[in-house]
N, C-alpha and C. Protein backbone atom coordinates (compact mmCIF):
# COMPACT_ATOMS: atom_id res chain seq x y z
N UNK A 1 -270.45 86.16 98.79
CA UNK A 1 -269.11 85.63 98.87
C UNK A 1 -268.71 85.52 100.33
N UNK A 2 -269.24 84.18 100.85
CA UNK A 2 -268.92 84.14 102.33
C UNK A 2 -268.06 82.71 102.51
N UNK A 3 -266.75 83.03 102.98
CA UNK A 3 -265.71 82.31 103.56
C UNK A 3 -264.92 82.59 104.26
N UNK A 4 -264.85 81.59 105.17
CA UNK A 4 -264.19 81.84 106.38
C UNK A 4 -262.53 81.90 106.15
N UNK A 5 -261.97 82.03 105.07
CA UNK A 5 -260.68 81.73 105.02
C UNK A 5 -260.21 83.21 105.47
N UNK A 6 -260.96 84.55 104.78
CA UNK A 6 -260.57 85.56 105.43
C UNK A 6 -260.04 86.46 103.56
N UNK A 7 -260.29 85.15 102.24
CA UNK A 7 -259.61 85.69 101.21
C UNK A 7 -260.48 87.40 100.55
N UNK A 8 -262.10 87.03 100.95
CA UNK A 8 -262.63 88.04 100.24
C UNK A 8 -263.29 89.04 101.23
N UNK A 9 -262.62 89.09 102.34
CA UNK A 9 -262.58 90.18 103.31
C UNK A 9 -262.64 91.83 102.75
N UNK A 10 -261.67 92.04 102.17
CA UNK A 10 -261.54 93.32 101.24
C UNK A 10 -261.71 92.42 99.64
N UNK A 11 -262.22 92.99 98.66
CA UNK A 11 -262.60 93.02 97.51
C UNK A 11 -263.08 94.27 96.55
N UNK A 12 -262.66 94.08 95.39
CA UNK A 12 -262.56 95.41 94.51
C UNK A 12 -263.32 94.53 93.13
N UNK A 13 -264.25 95.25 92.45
CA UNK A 13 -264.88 94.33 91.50
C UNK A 13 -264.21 94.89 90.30
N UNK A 14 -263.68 94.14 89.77
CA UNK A 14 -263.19 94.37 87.96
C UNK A 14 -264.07 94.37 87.36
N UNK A 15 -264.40 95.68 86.66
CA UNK A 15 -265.50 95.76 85.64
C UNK A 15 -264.88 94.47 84.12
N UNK A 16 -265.16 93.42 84.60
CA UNK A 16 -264.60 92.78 83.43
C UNK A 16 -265.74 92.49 83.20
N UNK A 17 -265.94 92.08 81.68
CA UNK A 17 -266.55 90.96 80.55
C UNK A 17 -267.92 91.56 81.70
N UNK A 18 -268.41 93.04 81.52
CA UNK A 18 -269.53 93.33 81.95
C UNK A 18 -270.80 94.00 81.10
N UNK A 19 -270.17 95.36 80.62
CA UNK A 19 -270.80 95.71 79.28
C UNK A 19 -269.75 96.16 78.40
N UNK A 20 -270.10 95.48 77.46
CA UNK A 20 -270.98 94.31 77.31
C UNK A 20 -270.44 93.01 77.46
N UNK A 21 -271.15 92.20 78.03
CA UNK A 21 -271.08 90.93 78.58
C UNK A 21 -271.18 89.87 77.16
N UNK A 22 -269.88 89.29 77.20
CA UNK A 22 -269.86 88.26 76.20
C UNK A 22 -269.21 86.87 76.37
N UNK A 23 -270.51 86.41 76.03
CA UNK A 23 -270.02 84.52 75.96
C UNK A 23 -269.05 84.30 76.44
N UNK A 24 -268.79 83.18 77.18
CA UNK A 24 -267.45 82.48 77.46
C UNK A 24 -266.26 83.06 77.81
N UNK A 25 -266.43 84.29 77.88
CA UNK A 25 -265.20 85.57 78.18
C UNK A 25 -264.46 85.67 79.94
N UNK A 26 -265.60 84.70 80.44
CA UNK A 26 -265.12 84.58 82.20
C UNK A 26 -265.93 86.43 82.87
N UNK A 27 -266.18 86.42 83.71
CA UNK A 27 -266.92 86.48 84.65
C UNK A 27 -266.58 86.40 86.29
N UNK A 28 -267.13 87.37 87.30
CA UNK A 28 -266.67 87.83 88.23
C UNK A 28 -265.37 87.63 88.67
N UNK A 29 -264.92 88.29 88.10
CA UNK A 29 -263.60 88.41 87.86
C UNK A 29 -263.09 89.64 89.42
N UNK A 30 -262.35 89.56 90.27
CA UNK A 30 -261.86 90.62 91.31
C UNK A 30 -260.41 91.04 92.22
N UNK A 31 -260.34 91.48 92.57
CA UNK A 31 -258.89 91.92 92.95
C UNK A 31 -259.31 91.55 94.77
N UNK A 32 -259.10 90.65 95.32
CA UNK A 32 -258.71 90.34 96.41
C UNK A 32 -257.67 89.79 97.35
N UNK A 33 -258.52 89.41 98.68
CA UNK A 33 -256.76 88.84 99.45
C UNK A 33 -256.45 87.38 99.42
N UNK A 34 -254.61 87.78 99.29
CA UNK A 34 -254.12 86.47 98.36
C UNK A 34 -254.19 85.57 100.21
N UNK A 35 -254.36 84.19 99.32
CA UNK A 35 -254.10 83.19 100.52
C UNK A 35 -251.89 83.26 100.91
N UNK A 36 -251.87 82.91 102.00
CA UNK A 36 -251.08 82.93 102.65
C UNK A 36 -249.41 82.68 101.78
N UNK A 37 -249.78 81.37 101.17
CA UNK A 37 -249.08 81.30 100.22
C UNK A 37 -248.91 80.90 98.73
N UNK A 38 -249.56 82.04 98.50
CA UNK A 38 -249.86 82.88 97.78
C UNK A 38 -250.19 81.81 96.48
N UNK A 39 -251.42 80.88 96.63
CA UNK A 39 -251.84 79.82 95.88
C UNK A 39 -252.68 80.30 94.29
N UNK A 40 -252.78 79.75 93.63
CA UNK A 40 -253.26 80.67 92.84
C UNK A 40 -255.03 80.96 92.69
N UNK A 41 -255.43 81.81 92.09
CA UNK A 41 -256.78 82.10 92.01
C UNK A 41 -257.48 81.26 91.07
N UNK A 42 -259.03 81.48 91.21
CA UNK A 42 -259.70 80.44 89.85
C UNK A 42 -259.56 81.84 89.01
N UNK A 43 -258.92 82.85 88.30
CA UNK A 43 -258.70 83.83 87.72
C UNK A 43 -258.58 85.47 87.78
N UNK A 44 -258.92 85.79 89.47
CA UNK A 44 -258.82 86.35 89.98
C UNK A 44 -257.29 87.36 90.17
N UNK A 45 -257.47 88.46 91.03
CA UNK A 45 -256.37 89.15 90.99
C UNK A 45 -256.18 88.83 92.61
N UNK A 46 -254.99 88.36 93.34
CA UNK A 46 -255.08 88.56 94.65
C UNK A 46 -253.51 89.42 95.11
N UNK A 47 -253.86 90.13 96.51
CA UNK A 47 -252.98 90.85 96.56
C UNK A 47 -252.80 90.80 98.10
N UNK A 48 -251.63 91.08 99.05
CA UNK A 48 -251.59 90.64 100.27
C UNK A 48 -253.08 91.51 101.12
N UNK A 49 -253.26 91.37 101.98
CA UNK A 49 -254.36 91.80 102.48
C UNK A 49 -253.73 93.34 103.02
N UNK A 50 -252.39 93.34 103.70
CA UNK A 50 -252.13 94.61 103.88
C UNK A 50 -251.84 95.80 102.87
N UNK A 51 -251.30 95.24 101.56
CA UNK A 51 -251.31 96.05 100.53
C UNK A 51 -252.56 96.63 100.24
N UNK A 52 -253.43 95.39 100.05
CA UNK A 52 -255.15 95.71 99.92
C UNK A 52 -255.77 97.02 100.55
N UNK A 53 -255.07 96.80 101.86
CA UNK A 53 -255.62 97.80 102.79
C UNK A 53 -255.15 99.34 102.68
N UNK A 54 -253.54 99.43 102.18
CA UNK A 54 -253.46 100.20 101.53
C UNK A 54 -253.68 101.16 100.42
N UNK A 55 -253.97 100.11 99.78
CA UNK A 55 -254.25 100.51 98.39
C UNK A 55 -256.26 101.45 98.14
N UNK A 56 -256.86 100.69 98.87
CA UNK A 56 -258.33 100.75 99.27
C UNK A 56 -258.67 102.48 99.31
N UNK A 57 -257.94 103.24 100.14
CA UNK A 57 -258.09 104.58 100.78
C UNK A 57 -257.90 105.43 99.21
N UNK A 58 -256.33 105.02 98.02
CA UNK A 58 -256.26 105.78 97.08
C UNK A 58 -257.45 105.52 96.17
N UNK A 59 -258.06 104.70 96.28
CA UNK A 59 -258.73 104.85 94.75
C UNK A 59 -260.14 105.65 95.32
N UNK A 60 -260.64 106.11 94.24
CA UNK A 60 -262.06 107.08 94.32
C UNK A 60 -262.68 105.87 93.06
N UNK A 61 -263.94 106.70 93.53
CA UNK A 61 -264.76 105.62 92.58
C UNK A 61 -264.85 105.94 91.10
N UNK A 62 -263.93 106.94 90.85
CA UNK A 62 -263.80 107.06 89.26
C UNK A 62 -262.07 106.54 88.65
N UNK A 63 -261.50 105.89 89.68
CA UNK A 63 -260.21 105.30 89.39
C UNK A 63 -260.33 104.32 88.74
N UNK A 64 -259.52 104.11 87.50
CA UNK A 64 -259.64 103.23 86.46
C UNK A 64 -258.40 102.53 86.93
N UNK A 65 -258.22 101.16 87.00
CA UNK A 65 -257.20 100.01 87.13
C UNK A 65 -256.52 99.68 86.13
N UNK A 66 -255.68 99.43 85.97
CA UNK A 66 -255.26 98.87 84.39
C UNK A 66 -254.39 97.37 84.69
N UNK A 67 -254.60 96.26 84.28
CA UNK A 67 -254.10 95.73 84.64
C UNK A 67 -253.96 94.75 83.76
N UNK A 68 -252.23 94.48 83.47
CA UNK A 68 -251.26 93.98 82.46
C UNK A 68 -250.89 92.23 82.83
């Protein structure tokens, strides 16, 4: 995931539609940084890059996301 825009600088992978992985369910699915203003994703989660940066330090790698 290489672009120069600066969106997937920080990235967090959503265990989505992984196991188990099913048909047509969508796929790499992630929580990254939103463009400027604030355009939308191809399904993605985006979030300002400084929040990102915040947010990055609380989670441990057994932190579960929930997201509504």
């Amino acid at each position: 995931m290489w672009l120069n825009d600066g969106l997937y600088d920080l990235v967090i992978v959503i265990d989505y539609n992984i196991d188990p992985r099913r048909k047509y369910r969508g796929s790499a699915i992630f929580l990254h940084c939103a463009r400027p203003d604030f355009a939308p994703t191809a399904g993605c989660i985006a979030l300002r890059a400084a929040d990102l940066r915040k947010l990055l330090p609380r989670l441990s790698a057994k932190a579960k996301l929930i997201l509504r």
